[in-house]
Protein backbone atom coordinates (compact mmCIF):
# COMPACT_ATOMS: atom_id res chain seq x y z
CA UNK A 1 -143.11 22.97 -33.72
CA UNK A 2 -144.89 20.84 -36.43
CA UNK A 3 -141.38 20.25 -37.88
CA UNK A 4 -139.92 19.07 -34.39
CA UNK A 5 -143.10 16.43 -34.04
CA UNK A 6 -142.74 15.34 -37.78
CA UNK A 7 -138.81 14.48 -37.03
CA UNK A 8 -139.69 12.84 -33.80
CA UNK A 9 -142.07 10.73 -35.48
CA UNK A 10 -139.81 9.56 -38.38
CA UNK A 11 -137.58 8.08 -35.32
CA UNK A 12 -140.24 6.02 -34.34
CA UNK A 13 -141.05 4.61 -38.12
CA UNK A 14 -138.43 1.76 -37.61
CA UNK A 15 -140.80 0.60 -34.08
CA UNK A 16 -143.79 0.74 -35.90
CA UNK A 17 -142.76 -1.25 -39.20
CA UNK A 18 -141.96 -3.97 -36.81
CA UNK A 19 -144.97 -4.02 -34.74
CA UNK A 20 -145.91 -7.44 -35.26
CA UNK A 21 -143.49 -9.83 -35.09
CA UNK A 22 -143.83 -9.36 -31.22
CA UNK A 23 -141.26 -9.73 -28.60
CA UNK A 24 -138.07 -10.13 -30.68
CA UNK A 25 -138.86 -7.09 -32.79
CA UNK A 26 -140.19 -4.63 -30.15
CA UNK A 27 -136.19 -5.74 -29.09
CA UNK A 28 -135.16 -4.72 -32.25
CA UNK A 29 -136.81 -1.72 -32.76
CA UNK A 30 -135.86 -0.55 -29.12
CA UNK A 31 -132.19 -1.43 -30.42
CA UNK A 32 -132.78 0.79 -33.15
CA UNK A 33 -134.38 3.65 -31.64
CA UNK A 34 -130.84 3.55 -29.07
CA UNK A 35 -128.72 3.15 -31.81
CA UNK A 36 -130.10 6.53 -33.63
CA UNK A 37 -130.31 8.50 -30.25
CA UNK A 38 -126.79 6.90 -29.18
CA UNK A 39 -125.19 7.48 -32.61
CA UNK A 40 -126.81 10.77 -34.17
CA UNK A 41 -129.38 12.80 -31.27
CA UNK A 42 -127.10 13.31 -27.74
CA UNK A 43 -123.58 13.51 -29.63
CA UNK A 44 -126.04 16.27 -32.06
CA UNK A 45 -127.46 18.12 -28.59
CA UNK A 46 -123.83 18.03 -26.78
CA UNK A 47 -122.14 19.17 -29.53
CA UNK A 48 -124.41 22.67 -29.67
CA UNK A 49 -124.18 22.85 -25.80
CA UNK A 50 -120.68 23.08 -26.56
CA UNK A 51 -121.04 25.60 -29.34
CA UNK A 52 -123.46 27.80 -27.05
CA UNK A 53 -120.71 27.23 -24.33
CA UNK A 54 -117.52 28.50 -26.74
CA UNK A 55 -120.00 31.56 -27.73
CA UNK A 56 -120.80 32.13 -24.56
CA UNK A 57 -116.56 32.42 -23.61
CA UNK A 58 -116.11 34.31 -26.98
CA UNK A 59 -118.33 37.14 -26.62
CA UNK A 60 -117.53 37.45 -22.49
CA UNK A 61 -113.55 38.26 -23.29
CA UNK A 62 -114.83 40.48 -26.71
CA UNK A 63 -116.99 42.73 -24.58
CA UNK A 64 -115.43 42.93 -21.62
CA UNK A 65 -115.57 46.28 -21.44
CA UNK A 66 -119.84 46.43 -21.39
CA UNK A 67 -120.79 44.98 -18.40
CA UNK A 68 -124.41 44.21 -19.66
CA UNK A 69 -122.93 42.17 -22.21
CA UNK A 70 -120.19 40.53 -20.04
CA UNK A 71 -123.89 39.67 -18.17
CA UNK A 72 -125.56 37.95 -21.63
CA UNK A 73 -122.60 36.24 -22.24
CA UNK A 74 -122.66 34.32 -18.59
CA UNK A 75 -125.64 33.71 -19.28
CA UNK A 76 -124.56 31.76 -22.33
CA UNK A 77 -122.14 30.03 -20.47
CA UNK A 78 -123.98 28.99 -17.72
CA UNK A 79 -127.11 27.75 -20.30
CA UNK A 80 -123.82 25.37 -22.25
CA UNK A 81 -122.78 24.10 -19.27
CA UNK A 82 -126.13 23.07 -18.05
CA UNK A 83 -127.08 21.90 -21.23
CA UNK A 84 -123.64 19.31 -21.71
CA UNK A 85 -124.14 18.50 -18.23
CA UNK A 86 -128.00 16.71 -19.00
CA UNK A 87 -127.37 15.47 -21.97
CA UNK A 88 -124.31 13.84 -20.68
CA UNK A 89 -126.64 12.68 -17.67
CA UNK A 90 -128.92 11.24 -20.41
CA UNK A 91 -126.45 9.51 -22.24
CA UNK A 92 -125.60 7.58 -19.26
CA UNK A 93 -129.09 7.15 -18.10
CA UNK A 94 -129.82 5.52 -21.34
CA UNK A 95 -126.89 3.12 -21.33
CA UNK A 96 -127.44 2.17 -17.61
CA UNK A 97 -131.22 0.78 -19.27
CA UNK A 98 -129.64 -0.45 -21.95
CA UNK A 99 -127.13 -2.62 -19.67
CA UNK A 100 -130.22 -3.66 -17.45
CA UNK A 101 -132.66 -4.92 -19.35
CA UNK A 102 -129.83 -6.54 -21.98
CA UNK A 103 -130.64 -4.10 -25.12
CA UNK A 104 -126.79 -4.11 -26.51
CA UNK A 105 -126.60 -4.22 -30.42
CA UNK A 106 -125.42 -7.80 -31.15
CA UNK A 107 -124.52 -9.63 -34.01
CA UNK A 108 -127.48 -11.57 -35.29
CA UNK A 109 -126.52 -16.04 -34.67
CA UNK A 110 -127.24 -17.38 -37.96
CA UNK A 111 -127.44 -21.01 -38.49
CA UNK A 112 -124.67 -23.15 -39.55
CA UNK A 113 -125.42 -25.87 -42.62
């Protein structure tokens, strides 16, 4: 547990470095706390839902013979598909606030001399 709090907390170091340059970099570290869940933490989560899923389908045609472990195996079928299905629902949910309140990752306007 004290490992899961110390990761979450690293995510947050690039808000808190930027705490006082107000508006414009709360934007940017909102921006950056996206980009890492958007880039590294859903694709991370879906991509073991799948791998629970694919376990789940292996062991249900191995063991099809035991129906106790034809019953385990649903189980970790169901539990993938559930899982893919809300982290896919997240994704979305965080691009939909993303799109409203105008958070897309843009090139910085520099000045021209």
């Amino acid at each position: 547990m004290k490992k899961i709090i110390i990761a979450g907390s690293l995510y947050a170091l690039p808000f808190l470095a930027l705490a006082q340059g107000g508006f414009s970099s709360i934007q940017q570290s909102l921006q950056t706390i996206i980009q890492i869940v958007n880039t590294t933490i859903i694709p991370l989560f879906i991509g073991i839902g799948v791998l629970v899923f694919i376990y789940g389908v292996i062991q249900y045609i191995i063991k099809a013979g035991d129906e106790e472990a034809r019953k385990s195996a649903r189980q970790y079928i169901i539990w993938g598909i559930i899982g893919i299905f809300v982290m896919v629902s997240v994704w979305g949910l965080v691009n939909i606030l993303v799109s409203t309140f105008g958070l897309q990752q843009t090139k910085p306007v520099y000045p021209q001399i």
